[in-house]
Protein backbone atom coordinates (compact mmCIF):
# COMPACT_ATOMS: atom_id res chain seq x y z
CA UNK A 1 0.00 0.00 0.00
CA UNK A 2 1.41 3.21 -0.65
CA UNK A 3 2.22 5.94 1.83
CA UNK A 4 0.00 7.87 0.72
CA UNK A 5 -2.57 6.05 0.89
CA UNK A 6 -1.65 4.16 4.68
CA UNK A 7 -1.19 8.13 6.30
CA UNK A 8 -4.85 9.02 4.87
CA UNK A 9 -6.49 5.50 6.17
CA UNK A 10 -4.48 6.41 9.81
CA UNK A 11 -6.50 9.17 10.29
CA UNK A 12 -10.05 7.56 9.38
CA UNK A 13 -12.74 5.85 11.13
CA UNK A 14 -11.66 1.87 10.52
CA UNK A 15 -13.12 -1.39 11.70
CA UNK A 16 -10.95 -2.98 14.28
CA UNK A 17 -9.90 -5.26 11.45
CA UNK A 18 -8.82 -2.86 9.36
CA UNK A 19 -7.09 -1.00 11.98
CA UNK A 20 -4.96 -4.18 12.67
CA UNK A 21 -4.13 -4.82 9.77
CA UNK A 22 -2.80 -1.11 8.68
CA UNK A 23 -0.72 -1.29 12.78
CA UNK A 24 0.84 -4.52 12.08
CA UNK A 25 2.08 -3.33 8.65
CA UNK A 26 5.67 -3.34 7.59
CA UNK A 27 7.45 -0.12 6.34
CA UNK A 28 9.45 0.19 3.69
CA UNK A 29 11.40 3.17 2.48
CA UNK A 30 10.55 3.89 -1.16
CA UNK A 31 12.89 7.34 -2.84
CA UNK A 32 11.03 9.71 -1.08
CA UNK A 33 8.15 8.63 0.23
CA UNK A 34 7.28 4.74 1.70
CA UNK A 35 5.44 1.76 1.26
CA UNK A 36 3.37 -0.26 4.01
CA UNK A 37 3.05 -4.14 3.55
CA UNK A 38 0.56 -4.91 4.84
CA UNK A 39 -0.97 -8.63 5.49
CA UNK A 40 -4.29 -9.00 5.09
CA UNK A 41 -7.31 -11.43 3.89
CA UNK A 42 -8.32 -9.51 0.35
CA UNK A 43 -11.91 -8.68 2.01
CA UNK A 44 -9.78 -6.61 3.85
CA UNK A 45 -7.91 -4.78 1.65
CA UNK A 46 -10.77 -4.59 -0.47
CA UNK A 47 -12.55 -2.40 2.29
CA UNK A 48 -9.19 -0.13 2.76
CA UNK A 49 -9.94 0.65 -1.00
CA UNK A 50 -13.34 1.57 -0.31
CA UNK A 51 -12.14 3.79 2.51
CA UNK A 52 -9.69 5.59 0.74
CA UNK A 53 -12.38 6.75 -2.13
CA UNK A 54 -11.94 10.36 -1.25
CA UNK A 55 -8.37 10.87 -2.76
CA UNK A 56 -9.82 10.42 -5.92
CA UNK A 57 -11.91 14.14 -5.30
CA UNK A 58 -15.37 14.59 -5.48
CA UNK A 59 -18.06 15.31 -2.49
CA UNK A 60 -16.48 19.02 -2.15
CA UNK A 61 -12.68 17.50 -1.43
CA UNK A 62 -9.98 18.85 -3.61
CA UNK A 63 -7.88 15.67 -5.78
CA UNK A 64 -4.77 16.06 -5.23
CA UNK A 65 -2.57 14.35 -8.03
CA UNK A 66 -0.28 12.14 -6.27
CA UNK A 67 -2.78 10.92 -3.87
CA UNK A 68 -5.19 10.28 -6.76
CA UNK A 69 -2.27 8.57 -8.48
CA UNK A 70 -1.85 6.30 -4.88
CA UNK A 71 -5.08 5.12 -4.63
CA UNK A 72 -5.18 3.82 -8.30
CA UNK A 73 -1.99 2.25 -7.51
CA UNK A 74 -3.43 0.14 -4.68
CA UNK A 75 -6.30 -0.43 -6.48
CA UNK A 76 -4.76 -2.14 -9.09
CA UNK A 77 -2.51 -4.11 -6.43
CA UNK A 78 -5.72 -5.25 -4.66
CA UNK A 79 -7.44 -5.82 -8.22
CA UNK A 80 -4.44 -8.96 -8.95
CA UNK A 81 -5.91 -10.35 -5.27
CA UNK A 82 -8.14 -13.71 -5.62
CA UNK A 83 -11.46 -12.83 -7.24
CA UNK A 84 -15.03 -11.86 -5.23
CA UNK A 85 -15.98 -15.24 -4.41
CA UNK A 86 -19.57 -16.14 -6.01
């Protein structure tokens, strides 16, 4: 998951899940910014993503690029993850 992305998730409302998951993540030092590892079921991930909607803009919040840019990184990162089951 991308910095980005983990620092805005930090600050929001999250399942205790969620929250575990994002606390028992590993960071890694990425150029300038980081990545967190995090390991987690894909359900889970799948509801970080859902979380994190608001860096794309929209509902009055600004886009900013690089954030925009971070959550359609993760997105496609969670998108490789097994399949919605039926």
């Amino acid at each position: 998951m991308p910095g980005k992305v983990a620092d805005f998730l930090r600050s929001a409302d999250l399942e205790p899940a969620e929250r575990a998951a994002l606390d028992e993540g590993a960071t890694v030092r990425r150029g300038q910014g980081y990545t967190l590892r995090v390991t987690a079921i894909p359900a889970v991930h799948r509801q970080l993503l859902d979380r994190c909607q608001p860096l794309d803009g929209g509902q009055g919040v600004p886009a900013v690029p690089a954030q925009r840019k971070a959550r359609r990184e993760y997105e496609n990162r969670v998108s490789t993850l097994a399949p919605i089951g039926p």
